[in-house]
Protein backbone atom coordinates (compact mmCIF):
# COMPACT_ATOMS: atom_id res chain seq x y z
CA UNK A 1 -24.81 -51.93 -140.81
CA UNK A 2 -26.20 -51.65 -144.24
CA UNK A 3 -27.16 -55.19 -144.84
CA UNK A 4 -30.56 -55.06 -142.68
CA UNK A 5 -31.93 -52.07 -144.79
CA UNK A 6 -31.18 -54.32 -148.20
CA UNK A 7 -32.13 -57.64 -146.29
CA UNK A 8 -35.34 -55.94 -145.85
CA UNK A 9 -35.87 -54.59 -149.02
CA UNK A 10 -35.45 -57.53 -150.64
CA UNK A 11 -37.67 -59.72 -148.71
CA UNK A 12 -35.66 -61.02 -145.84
CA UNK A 13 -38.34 -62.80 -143.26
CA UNK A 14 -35.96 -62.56 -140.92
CA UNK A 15 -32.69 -60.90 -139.94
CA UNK A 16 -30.40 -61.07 -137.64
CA UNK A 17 -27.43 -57.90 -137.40
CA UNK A 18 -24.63 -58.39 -135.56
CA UNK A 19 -22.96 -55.67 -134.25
CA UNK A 20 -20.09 -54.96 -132.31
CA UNK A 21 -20.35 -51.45 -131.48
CA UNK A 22 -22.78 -49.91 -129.91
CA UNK A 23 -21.93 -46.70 -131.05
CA UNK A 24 -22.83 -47.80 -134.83
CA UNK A 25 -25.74 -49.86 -133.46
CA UNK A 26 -27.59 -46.58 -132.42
CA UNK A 27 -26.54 -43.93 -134.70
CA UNK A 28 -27.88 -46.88 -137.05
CA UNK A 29 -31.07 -47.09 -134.73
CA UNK A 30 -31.31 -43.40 -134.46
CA UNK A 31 -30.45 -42.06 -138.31
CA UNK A 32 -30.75 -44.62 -141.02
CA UNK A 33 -33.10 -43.52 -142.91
CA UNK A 34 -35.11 -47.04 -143.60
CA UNK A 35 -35.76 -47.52 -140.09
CA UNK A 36 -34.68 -51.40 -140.32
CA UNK A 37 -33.99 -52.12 -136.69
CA UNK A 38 -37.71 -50.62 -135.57
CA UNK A 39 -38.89 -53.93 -137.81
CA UNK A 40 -40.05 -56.83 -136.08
CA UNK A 41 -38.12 -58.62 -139.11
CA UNK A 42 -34.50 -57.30 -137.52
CA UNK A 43 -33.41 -58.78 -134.07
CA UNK A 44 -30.40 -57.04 -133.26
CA UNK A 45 -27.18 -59.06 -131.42
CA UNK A 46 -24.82 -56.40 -129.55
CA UNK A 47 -21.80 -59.37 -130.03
CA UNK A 48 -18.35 -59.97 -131.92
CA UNK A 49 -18.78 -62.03 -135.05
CA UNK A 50 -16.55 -64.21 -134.00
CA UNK A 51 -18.20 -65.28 -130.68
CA UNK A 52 -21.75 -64.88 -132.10
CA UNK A 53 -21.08 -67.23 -135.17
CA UNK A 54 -19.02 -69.76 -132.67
CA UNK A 55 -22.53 -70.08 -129.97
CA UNK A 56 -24.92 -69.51 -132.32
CA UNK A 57 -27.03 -72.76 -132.76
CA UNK A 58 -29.16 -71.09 -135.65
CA UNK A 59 -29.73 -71.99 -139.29
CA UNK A 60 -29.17 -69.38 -142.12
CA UNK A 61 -30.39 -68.81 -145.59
CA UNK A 62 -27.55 -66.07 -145.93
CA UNK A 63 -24.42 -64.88 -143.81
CA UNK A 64 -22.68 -62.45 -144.48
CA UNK A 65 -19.11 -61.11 -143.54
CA UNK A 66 -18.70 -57.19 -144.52
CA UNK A 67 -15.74 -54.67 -144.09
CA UNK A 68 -14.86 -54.85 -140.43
CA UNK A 69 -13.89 -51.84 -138.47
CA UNK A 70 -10.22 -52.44 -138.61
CA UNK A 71 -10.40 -52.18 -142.45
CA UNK A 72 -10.33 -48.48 -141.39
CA UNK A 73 -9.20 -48.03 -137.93
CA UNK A 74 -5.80 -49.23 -137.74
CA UNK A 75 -2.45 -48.70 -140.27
CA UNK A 76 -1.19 -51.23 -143.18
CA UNK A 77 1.65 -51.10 -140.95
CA UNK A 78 0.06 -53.32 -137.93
CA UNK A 79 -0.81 -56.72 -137.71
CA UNK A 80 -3.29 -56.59 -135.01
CA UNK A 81 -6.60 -56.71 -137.12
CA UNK A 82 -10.02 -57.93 -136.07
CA UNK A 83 -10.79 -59.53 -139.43
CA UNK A 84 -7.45 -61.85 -138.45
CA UNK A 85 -9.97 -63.39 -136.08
CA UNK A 86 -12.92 -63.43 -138.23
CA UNK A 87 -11.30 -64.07 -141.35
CA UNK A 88 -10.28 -67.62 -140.85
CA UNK A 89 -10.56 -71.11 -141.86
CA UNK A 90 -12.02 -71.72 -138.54
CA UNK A 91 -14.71 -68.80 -138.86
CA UNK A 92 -15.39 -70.36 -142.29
CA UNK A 93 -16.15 -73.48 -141.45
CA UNK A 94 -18.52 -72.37 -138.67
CA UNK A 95 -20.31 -70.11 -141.02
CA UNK A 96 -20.95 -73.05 -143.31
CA UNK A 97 -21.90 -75.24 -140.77
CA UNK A 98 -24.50 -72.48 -139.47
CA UNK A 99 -26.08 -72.42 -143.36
CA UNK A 100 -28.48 -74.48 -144.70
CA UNK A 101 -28.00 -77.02 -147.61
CA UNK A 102 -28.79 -74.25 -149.83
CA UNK A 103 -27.82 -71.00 -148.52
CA UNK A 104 -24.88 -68.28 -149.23
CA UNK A 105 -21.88 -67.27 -147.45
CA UNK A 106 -20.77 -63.60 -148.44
CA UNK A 107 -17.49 -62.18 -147.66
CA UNK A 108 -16.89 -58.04 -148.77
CA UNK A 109 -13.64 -57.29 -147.78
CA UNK A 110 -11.72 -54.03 -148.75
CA UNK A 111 -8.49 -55.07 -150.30
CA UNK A 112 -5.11 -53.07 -150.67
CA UNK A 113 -2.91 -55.85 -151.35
CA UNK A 114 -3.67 -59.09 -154.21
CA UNK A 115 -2.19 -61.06 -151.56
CA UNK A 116 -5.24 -60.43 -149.10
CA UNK A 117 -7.90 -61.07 -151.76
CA UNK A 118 -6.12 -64.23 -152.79
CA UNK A 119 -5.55 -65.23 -149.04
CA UNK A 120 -9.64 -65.04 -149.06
CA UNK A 121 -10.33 -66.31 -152.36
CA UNK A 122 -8.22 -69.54 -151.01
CA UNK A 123 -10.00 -69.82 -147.63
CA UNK A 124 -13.17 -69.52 -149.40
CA UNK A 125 -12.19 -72.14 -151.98
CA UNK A 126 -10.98 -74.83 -149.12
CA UNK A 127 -13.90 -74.16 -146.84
CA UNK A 128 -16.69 -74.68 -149.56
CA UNK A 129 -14.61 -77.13 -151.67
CA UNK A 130 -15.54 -75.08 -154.85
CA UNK A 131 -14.29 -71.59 -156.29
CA UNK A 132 -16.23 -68.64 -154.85
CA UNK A 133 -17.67 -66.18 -157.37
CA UNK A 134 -15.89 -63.14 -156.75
CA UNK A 135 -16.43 -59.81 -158.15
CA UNK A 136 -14.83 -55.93 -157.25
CA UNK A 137 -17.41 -53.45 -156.05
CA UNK A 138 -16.17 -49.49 -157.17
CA UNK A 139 -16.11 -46.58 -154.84
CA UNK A 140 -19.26 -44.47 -155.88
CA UNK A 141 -21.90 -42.74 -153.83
CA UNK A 142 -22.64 -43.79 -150.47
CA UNK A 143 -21.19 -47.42 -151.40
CA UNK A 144 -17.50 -48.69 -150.04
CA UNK A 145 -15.38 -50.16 -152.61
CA UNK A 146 -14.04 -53.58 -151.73
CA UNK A 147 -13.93 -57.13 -153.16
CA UNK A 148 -17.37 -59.75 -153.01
CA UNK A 149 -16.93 -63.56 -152.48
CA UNK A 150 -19.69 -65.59 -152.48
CA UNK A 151 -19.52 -69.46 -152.01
């Protein structure tokens, strides 16, 4: 949950962080070393993306979809994946719906295969009726290497 900390620091009024695990939530809570969920700018949503995205009646200058868990937690060999729930055409159009006239949808996603950033690039591309900007983030640091679509 790195995207309160940079929400912050650039200015966000508000946030909201939706998080699945509670695990993360507080080892976020308890070591990050911004503090952002002790701001009264962060309200924190223990909730799948899925289901928070799909009852959320909100309105959103920027959402933002970033490396689930199962990007790490389960084998290129399986093809039971969270982000094959979140990363749809469905969960794409309720993201844009939730954004205002003006605002940003961001997907990172890590990619090991073309075909998955192509898949993406596609969904993007059909949701928003435009082509996404899309750009490759490299490994370095503290940062996770992945692919950035932003429509």
């Amino acid at each position: 949950m790195l995207q309160p900390a940079a929400a912050l620091r650039n200015g966000a009024g508000r946030v909201e962080a939706v998080e699945i695990d509670p695990l993360i939530l507080r080892l976020g809570r308890e070591l990050h070393f911004e503090h952002p969920y002790q701001s009264p700018r962060v309200h924190v949503v223990l909730n799948d993306a899925r289901s928070y995205i799909e009852n959320s009646h909100e309105q959103f200058d920027l959402i933002v979809f970033s490396l689930l868990d199962s990007h790490t937690t389960t084998s290129h060999f399986t093809n039971i994946r969270i982000d094959n729930y979140v990363y749809t055409r469905e969960a794409f159009a309720r993201a844009r719906q939730l954004l205002k006239p003006d605002g940003l949808f961001v997907v990172k996603f890590q990619v090991d295969t073309p075909w998955i950033a192509g898949r993406l690039y596609e969904l993007m591309q059909s949701t928003f009726g435009q082509k996404p900007v899309q750009f490759q983030t490299d490994l370095g640091g503290f940062v996770s290497s992945g692919w950035c679509f932003i429509s």
